[in-house]
Protein backbone atom coordinates (compact mmCIF):
# COMPACT_ATOMS: atom_id res chain seq x y z
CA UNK A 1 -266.64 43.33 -126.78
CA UNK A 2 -266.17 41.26 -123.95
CA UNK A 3 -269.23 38.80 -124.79
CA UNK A 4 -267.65 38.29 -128.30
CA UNK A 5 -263.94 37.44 -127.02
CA UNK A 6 -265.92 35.11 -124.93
CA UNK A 7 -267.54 32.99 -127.45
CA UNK A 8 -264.64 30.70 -128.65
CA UNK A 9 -263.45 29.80 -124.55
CA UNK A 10 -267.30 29.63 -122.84
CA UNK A 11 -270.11 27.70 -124.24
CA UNK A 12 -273.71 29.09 -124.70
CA UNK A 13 -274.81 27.57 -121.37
CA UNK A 14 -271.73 29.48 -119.53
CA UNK A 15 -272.14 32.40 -121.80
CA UNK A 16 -275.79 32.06 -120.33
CA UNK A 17 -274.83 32.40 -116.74
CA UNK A 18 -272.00 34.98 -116.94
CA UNK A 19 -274.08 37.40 -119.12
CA UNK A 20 -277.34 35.96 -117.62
CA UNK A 21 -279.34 39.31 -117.99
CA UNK A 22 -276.72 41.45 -119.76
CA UNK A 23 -279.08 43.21 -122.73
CA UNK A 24 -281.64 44.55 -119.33
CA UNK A 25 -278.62 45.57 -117.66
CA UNK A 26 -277.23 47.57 -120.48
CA UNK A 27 -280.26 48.57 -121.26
CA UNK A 28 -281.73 49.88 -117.99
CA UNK A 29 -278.01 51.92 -117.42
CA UNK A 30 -278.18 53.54 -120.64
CA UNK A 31 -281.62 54.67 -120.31
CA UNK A 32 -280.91 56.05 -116.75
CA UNK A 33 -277.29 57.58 -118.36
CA UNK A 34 -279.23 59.16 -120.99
CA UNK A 35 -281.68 60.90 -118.87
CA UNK A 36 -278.81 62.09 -116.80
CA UNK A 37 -277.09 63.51 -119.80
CA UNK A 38 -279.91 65.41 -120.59
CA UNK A 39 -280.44 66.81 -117.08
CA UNK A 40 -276.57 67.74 -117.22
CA UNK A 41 -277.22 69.95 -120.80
CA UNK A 42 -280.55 70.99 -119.41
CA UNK A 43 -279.12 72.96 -116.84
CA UNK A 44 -275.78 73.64 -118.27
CA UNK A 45 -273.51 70.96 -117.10
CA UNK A 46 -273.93 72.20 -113.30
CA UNK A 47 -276.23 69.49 -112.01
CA UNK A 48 -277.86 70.53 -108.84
CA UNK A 49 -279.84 67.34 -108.34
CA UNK A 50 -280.24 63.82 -109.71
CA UNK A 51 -282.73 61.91 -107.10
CA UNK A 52 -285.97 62.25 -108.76
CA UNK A 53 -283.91 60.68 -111.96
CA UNK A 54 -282.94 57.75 -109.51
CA UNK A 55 -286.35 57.19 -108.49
CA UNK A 56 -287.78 57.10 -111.59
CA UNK A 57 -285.86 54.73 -112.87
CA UNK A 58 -285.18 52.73 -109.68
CA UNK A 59 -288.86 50.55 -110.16
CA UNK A 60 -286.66 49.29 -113.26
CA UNK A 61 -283.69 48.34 -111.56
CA UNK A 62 -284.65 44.86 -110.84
CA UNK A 63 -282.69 43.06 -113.36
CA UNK A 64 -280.06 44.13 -110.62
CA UNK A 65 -281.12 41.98 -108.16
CA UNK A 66 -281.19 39.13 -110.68
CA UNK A 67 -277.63 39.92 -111.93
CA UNK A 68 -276.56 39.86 -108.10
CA UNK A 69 -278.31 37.17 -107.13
CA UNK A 70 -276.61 34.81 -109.65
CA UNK A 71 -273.14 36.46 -109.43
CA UNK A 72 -271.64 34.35 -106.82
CA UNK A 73 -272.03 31.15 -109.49
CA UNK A 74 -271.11 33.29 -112.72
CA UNK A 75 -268.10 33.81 -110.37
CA UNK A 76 -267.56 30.36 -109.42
CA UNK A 77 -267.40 29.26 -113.09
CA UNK A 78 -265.16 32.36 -114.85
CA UNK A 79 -262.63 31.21 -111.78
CA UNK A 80 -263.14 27.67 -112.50
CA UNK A 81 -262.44 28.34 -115.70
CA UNK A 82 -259.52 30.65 -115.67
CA UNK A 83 -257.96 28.20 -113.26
CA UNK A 84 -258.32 25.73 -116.34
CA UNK A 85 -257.91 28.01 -119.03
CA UNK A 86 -253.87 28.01 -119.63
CA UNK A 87 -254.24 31.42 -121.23
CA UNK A 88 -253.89 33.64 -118.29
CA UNK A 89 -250.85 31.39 -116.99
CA UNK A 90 -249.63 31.34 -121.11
CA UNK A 91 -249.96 35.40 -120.74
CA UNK A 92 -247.67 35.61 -117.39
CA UNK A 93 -245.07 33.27 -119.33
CA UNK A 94 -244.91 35.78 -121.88
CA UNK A 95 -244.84 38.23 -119.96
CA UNK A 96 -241.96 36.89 -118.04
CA UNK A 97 -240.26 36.23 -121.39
CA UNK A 98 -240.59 39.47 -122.77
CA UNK A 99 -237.64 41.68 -122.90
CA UNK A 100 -238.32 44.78 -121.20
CA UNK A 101 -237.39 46.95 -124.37
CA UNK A 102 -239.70 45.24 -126.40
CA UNK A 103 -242.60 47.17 -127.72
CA UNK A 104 -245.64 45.53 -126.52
CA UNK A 105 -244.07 44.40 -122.83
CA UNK A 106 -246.03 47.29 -121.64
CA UNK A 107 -248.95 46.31 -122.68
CA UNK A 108 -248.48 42.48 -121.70
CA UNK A 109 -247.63 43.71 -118.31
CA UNK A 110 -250.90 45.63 -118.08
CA UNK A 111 -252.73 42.79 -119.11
CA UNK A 112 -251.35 40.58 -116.48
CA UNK A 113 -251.95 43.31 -113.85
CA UNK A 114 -255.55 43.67 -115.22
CA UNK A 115 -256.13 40.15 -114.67
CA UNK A 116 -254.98 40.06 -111.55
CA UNK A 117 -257.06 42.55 -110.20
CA UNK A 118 -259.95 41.57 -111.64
CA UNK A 119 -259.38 37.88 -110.16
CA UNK A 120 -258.82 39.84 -106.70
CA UNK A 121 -262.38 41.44 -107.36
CA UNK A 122 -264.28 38.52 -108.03
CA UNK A 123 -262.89 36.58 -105.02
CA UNK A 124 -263.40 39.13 -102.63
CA UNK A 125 -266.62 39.58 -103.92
CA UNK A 126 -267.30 35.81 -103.40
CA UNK A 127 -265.66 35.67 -99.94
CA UNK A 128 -267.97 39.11 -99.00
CA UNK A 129 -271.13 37.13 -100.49
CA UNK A 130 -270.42 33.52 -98.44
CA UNK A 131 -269.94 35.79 -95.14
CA UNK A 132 -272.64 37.06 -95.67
CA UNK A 133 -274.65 34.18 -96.16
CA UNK A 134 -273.15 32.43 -92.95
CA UNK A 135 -273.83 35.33 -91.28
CA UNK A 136 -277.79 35.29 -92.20
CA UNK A 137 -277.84 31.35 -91.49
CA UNK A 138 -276.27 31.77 -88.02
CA UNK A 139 -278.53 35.04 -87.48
CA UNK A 140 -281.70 32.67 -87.97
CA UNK A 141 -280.54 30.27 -85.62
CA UNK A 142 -279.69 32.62 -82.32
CA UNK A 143 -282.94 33.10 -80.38
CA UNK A 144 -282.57 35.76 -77.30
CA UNK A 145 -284.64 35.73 -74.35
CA UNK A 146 -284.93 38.32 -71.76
CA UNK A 147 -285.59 38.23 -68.20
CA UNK A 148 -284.98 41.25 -65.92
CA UNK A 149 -281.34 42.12 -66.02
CA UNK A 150 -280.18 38.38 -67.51
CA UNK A 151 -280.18 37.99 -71.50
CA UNK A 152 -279.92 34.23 -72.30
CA UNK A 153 -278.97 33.30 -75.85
CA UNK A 154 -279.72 29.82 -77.60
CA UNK A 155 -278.26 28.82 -80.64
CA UNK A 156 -281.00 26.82 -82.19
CA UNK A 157 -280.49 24.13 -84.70
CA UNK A 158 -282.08 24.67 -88.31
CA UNK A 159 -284.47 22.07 -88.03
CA UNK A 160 -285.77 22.96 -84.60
CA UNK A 161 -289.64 23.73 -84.61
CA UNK A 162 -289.75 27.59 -83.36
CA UNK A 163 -293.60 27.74 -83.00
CA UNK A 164 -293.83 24.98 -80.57
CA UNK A 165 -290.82 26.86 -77.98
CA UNK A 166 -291.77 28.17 -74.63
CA UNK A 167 -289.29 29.53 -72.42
CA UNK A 168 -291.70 30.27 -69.64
């Protein structure tokens, strides 16, 4: 539903990126959903365990990593183009607007709030991802050395030669 609301405000290319993997996704989920639904009517609707469904279907799950890998610029470009899109900020005016009384300012009002959080999500899920990544790149540069009771740490720049360091 979302894919086809999509198609008149993305191009294919940014279609591409957002919904880079989408059919594997979908497709992987539903298979492990289905075999869960089964389990459930198998034994009654009182599940006592699911993990041997998880790992069967975990060797699959690698469109996941794909999807997450390429998140952070699928992310980049929905905010990029929200933040160009006058849609969202044409949706708050009516909102705004709308007389409370009216029929669908419930509804608008949801909408705006749905927005909103979703916006929240994706930068917070951006911010999480960059930390993350600094985190990593300053974690490959910190080099620790020992000796007796004294720990000694060097930050070492990126394009420092590690092989060729001797402390001794």
């Amino acid at each position: 539903v979302f894919y086809q609301a999509c198609e008149n405000i993305l191009t294919s290319a940014e279609r591409s990126v957002i919904f880079q993997n989408l059919d594997e996704l979908l497709l992987r989920a539903g298979l492990l959903l289905s075999d869960l639904k089964c389990r459930q009517a198998q034994e009654k609707g009182i599940v006592s365990s699911v993990s041997d469904l998880y790992l069967a279907h975990l060797k699959d799950f690698s469109c996941f990593r794909k999807y997450c890998m390429g998140h952070e610029e699928a992310s980049k470009m929905l905010r990029q183009k929200l933040d160009s899109n006058s849609r969202f900020s044409k949706l708050v005016r009516i909102l705004h607007f709308t007389d409370r009384t009216q029929s669908d300012h419930q509804v608008t009002l949801e909408a705006v709030q749905a927005s909103e959080a979703f916006l929240q999500d994706v930068n917070e899920s951006v911010r999480l991802h960059q930390s993350q990544a600094r985190l990593g790149s300053l974690q490959s540069q910190i080099l620790v050395q020992l000796d007796g009771d004294v720990s000694f740490v060097f930050l070492i720049p990126n394009d420092f030669d590690r092989t060729t360091l001797d402390l001794n």
